[in-house]
PDB file of N, CA and C in Angstrom:
ATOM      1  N   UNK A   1     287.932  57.614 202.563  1.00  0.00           N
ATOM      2  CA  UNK A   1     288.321  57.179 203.884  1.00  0.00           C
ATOM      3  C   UNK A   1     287.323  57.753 204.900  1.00  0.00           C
ATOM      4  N   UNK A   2     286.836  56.973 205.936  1.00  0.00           N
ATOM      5  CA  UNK A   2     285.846  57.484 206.965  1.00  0.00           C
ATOM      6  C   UNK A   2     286.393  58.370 207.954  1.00  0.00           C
ATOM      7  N   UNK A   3     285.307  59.375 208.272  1.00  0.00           N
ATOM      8  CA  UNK A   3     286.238  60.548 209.158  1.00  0.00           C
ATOM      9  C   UNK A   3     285.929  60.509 210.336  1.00  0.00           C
ATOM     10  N   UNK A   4     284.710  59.080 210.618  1.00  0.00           N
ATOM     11  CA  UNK A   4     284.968  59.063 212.397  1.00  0.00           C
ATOM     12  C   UNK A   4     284.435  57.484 212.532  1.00  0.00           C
ATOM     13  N   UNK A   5     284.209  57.549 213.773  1.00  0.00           N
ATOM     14  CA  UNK A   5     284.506  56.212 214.134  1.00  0.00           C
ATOM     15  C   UNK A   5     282.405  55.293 213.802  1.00  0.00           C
ATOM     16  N   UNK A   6     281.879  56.154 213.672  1.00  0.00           N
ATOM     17  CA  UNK A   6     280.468  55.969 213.698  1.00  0.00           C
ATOM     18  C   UNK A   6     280.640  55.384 212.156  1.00  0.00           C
ATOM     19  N   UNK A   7     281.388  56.133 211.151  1.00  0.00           N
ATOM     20  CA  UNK A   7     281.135  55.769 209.590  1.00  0.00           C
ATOM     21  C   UNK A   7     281.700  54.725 209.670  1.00  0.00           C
ATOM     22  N   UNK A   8     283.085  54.360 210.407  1.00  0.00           N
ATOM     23  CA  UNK A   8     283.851  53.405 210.157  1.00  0.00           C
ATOM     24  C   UNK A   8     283.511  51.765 210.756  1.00  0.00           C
ATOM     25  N   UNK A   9     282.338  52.164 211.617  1.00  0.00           N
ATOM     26  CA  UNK A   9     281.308  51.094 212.683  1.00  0.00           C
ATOM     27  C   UNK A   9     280.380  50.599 211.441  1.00  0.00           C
ATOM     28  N   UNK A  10     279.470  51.486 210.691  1.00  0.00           N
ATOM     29  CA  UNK A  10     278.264  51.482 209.666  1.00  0.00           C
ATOM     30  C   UNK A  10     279.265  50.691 208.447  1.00  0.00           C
ATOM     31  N   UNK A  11     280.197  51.181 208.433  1.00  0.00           N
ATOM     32  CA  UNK A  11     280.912  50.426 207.225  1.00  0.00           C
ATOM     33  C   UNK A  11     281.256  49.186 206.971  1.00  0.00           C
ATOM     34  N   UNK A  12     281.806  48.717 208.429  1.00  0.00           N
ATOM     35  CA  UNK A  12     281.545  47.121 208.495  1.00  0.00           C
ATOM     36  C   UNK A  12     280.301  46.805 208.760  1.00  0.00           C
ATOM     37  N   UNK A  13     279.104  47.350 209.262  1.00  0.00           N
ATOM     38  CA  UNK A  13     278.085  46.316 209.219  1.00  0.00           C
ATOM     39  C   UNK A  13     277.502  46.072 208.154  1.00  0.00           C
ATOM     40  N   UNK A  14     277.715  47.238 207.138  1.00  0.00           N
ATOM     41  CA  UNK A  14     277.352  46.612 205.794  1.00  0.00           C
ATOM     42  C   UNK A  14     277.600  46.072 205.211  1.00  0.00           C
ATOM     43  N   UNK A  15     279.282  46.244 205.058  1.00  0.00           N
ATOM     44  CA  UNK A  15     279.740  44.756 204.786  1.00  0.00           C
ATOM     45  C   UNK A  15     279.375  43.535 204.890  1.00  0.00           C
ATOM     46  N   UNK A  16     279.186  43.275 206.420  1.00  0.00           N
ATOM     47  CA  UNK A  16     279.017  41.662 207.183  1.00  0.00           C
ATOM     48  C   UNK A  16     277.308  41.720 206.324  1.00  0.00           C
ATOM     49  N   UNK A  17     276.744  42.381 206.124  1.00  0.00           N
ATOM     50  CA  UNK A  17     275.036  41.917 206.277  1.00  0.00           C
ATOM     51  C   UNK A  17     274.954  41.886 204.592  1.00  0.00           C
ATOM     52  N   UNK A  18     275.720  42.831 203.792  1.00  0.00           N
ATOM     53  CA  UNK A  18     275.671  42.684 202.368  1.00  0.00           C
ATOM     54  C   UNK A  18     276.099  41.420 202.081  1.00  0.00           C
ATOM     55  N   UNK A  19     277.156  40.874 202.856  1.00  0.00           N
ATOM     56  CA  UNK A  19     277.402  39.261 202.349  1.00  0.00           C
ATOM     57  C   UNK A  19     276.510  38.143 203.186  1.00  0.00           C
ATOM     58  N   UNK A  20     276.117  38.555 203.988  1.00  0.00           N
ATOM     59  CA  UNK A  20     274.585  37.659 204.675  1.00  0.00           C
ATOM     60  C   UNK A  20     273.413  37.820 203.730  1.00  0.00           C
ATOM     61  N   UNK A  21     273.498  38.439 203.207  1.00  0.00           N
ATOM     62  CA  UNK A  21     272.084  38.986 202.053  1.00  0.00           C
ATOM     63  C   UNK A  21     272.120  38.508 200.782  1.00  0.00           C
ATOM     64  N   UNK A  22     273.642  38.412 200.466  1.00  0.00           N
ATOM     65  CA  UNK A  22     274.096  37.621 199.331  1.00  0.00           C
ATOM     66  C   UNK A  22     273.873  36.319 199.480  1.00  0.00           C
ATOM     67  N   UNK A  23     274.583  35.766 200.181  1.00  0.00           N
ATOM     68  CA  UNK A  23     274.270  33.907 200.569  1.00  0.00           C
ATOM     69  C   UNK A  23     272.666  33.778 200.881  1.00  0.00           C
ATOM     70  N   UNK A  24     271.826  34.656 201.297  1.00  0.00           N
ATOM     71  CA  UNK A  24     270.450  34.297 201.609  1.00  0.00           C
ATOM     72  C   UNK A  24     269.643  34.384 200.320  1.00  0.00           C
ATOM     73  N   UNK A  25     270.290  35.290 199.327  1.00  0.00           N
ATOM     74  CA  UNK A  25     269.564  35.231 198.248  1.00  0.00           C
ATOM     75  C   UNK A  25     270.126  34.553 197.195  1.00  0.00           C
ATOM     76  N   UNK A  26     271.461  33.667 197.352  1.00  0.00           N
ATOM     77  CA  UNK A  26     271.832  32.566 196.062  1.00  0.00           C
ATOM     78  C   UNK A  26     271.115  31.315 196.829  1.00  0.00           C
ATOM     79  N   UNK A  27     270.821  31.296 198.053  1.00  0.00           N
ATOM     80  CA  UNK A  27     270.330  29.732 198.859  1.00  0.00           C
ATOM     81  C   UNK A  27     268.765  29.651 197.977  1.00  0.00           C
ATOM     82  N   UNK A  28     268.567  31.296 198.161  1.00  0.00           N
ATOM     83  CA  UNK A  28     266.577  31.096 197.671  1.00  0.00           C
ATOM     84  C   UNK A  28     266.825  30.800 196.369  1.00  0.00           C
ATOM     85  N   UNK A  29     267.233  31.509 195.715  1.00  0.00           N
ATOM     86  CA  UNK A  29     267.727  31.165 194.048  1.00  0.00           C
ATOM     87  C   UNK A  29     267.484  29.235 193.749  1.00  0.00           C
ATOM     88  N   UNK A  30     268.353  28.682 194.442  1.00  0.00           N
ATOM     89  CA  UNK A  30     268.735  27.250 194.597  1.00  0.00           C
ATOM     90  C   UNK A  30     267.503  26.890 194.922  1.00  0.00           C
ATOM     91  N   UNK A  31     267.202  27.161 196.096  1.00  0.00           N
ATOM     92  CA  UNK A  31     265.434  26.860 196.494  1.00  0.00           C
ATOM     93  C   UNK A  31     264.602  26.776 195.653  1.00  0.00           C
ATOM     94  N   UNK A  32     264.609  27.777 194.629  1.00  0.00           N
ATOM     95  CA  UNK A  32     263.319  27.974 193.575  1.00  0.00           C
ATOM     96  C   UNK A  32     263.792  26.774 192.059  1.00  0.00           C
ATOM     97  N   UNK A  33     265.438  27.060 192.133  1.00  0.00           N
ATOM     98  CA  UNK A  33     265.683  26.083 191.130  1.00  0.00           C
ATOM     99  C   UNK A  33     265.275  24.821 191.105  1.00  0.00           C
ATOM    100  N   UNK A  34     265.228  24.423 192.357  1.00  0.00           N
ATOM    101  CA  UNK A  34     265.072  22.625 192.612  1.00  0.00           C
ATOM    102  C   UNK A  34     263.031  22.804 192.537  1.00  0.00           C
ATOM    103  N   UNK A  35     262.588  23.587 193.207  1.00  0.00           N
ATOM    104  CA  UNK A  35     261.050  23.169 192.914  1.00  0.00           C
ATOM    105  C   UNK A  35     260.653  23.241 191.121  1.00  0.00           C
ATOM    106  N   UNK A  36     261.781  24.013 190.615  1.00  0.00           N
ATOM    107  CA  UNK A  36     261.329  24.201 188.806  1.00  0.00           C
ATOM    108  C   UNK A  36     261.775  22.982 188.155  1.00  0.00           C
ATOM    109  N   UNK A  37     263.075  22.341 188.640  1.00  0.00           N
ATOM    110  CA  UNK A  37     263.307  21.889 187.905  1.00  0.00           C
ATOM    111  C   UNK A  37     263.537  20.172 188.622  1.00  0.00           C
ATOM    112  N   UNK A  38     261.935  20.316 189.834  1.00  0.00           N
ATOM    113  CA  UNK A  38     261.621  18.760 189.944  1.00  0.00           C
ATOM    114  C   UNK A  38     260.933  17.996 188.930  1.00  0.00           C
ATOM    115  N   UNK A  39     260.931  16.680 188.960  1.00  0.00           N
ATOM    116  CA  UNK A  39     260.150  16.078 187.989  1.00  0.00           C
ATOM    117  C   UNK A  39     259.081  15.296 187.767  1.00  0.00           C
ATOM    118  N   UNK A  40     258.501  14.687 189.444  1.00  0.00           N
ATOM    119  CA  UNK A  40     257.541  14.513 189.908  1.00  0.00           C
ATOM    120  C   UNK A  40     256.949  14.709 191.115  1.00  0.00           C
ATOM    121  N   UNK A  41     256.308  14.770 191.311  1.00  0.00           N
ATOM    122  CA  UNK A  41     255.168  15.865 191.864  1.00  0.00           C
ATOM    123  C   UNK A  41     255.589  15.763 193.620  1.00  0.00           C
ATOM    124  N   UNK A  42     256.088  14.586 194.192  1.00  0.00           N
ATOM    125  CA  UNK A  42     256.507  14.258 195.398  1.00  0.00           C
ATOM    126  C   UNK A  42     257.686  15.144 195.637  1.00  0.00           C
ATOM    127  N   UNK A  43     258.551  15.100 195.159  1.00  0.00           N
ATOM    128  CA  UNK A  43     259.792  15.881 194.971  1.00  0.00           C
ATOM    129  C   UNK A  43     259.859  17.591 194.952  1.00  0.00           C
ATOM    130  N   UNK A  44     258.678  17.739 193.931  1.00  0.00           N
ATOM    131  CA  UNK A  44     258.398  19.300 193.450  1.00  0.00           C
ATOM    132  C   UNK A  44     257.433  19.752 195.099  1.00  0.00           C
ATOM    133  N   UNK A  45     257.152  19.150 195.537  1.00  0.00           N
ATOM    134  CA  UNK A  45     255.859  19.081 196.886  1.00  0.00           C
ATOM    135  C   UNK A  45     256.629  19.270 197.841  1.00  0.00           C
ATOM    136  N   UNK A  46     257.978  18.579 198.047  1.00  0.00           N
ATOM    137  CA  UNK A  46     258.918  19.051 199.364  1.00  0.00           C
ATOM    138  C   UNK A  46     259.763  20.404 199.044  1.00  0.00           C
ATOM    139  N   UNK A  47     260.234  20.460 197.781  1.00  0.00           N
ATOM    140  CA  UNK A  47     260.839  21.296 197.800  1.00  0.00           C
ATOM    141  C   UNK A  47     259.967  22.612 197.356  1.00  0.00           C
ATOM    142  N   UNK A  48     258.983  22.657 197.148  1.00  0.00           N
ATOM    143  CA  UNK A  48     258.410  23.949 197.698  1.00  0.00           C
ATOM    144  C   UNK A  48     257.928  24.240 198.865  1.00  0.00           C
ATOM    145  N   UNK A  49     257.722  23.013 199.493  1.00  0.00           N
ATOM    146  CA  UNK A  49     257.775  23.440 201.051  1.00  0.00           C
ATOM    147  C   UNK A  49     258.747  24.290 201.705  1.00  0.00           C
ATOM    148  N   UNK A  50     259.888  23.593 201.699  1.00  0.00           N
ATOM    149  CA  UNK A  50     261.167  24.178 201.472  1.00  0.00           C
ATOM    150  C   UNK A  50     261.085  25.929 201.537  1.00  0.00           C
ATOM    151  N   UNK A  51     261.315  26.070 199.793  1.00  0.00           N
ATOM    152  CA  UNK A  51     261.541  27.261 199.406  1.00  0.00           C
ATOM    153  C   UNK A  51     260.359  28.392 199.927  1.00  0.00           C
ATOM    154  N   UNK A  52     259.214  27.834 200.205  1.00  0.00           N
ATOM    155  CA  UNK A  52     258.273  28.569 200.454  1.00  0.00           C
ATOM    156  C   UNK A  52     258.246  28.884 202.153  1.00  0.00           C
ATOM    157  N   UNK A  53     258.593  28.337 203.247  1.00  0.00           N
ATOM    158  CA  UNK A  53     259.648  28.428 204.317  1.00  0.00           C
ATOM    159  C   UNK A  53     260.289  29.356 203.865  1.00  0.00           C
ATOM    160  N   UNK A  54     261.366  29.754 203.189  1.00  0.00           N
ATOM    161  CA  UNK A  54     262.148  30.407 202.972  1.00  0.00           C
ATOM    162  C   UNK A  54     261.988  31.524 202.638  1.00  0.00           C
ATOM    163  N   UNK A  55     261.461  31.493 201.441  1.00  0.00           N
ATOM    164  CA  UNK A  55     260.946  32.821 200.803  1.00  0.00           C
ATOM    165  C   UNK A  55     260.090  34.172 201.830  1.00  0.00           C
ATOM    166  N   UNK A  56     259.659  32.936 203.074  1.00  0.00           N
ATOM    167  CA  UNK A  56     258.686  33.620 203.979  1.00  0.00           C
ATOM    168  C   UNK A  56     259.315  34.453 204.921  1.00  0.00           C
ATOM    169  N   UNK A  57     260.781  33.790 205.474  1.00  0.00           N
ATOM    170  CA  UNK A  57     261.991  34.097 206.178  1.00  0.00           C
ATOM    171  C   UNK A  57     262.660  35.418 205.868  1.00  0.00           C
ATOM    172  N   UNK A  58     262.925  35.162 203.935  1.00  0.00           N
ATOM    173  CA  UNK A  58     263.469  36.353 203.325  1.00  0.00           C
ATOM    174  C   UNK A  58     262.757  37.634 203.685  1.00  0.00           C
ATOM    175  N   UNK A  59     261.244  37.637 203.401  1.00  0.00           N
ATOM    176  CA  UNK A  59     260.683  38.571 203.306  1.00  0.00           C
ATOM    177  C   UNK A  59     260.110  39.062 205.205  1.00  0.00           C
ATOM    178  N   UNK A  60     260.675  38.679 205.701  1.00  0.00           N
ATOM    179  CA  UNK A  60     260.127  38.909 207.198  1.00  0.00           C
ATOM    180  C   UNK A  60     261.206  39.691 207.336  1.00  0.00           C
ATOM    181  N   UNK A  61     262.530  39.175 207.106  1.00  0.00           N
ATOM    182  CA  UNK A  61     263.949  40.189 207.464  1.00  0.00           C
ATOM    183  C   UNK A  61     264.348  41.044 206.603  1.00  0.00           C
ATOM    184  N   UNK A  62     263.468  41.093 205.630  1.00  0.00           N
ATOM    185  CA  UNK A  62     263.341  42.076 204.733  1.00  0.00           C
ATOM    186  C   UNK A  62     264.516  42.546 203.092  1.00  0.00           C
ATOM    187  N   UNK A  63     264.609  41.166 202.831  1.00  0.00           N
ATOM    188  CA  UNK A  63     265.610  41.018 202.178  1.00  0.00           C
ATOM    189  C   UNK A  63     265.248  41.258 201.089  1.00  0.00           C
ATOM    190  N   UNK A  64     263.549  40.630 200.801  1.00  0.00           N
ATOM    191  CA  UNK A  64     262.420  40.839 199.509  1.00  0.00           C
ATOM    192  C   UNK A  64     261.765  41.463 200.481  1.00  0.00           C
ATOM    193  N   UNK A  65     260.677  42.150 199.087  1.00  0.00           N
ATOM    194  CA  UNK A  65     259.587  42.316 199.352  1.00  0.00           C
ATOM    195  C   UNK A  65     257.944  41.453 200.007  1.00  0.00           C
ATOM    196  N   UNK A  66     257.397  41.743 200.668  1.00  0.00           N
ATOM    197  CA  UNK A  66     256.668  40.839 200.914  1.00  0.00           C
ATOM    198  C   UNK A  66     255.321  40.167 199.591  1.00  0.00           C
ATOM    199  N   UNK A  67     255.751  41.208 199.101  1.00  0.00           N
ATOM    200  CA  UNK A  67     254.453  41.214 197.583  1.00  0.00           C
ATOM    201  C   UNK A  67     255.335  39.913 196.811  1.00  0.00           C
ATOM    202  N   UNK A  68     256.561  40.306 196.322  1.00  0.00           N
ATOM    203  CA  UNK A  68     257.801  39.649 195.843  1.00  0.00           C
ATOM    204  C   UNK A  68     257.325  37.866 196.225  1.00  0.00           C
ATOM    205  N   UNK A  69     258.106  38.033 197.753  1.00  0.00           N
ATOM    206  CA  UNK A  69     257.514  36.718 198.172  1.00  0.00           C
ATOM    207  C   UNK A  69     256.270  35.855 197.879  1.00  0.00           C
ATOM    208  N   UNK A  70     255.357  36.696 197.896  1.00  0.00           N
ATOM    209  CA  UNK A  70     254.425  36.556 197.325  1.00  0.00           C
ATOM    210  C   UNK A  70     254.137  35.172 196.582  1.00  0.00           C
ATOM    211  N   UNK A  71     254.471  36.863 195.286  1.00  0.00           N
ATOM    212  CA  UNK A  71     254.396  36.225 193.629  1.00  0.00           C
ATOM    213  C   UNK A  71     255.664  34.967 193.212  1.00  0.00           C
ATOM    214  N   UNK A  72     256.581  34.805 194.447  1.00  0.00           N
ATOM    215  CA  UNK A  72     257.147  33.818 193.978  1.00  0.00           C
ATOM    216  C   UNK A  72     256.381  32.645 194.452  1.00  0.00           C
ATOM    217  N   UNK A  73     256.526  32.635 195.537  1.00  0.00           N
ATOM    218  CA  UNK A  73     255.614  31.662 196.070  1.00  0.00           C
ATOM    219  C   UNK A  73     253.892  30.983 195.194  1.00  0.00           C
ATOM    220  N   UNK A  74     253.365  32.463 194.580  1.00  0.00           N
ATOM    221  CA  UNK A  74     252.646  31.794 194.023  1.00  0.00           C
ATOM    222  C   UNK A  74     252.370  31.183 192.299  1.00  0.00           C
ATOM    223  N   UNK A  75     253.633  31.242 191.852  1.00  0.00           N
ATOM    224  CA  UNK A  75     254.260  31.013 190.794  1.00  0.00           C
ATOM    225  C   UNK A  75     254.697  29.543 191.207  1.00  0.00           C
ATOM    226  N   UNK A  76     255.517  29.316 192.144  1.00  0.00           N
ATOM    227  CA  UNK A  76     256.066  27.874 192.253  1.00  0.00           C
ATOM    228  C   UNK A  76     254.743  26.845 192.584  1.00  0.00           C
ATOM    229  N   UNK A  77     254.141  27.578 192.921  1.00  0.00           N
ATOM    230  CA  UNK A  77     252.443  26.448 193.888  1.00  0.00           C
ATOM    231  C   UNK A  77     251.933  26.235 192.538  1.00  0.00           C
ATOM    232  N   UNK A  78     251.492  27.363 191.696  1.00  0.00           N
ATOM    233  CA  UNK A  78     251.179  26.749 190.525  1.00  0.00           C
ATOM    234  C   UNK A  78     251.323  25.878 189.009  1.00  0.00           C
ATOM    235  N   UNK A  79     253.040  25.687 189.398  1.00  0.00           N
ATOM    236  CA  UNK A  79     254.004  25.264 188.735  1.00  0.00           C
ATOM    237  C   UNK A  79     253.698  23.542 189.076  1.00  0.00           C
ATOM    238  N   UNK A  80     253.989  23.365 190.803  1.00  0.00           N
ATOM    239  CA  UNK A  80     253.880  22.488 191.116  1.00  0.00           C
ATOM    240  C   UNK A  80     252.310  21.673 190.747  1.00  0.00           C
ATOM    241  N   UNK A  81     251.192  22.008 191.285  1.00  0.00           N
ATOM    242  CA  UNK A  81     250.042  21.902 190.599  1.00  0.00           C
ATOM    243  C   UNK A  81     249.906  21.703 189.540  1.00  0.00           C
ATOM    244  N   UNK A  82     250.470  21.730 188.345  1.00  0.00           N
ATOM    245  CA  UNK A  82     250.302  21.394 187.138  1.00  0.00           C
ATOM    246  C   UNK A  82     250.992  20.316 186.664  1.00  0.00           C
ATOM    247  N   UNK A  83     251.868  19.647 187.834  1.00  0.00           N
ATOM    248  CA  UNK A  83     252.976  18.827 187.253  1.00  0.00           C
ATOM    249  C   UNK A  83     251.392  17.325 187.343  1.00  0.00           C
TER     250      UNK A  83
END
């Protein structure tokens, strides 16, 4: 139980932002799923636009790493490229 009002302030904001952090990182999840598992190259081309937007977002508010972002980002570009 919190013994003042400062722990009991910090306690909900982690709450609220641990479940903002959650939904931001099952949306990217989804993001990366749809550029893997497009099937031609028009399709795989928006939706890494998309995710790569995103991924850029994540890592600005610091949800990933920016290296992270990165290597996802450059994993899906070359994914797409090969289709």
């Amino acid at each position: 139980m919190p013994r003042n009002k400062s722990v009991e302030k910090r306690t909900r904001q982690n709450k609220a932002r641990n479940e903002q952090n959650r939904t931001r990182r099952s949306r990217m999840r989804t993001l990366i799923r749809k550029v893997e598992t497009a099937t031609d190259k028009a399709t795989a081309e928006a939706a890494l636009k998309e995710a790569t937007a995103f991924l850029d977002r994540m890592s600005t508010k610091g949800i990933i790493h920016k290296n992270n972002a990165a290597r996802k980002k450059a994993q899906l570009t070359k994914r797409v490229n090969n289709l």
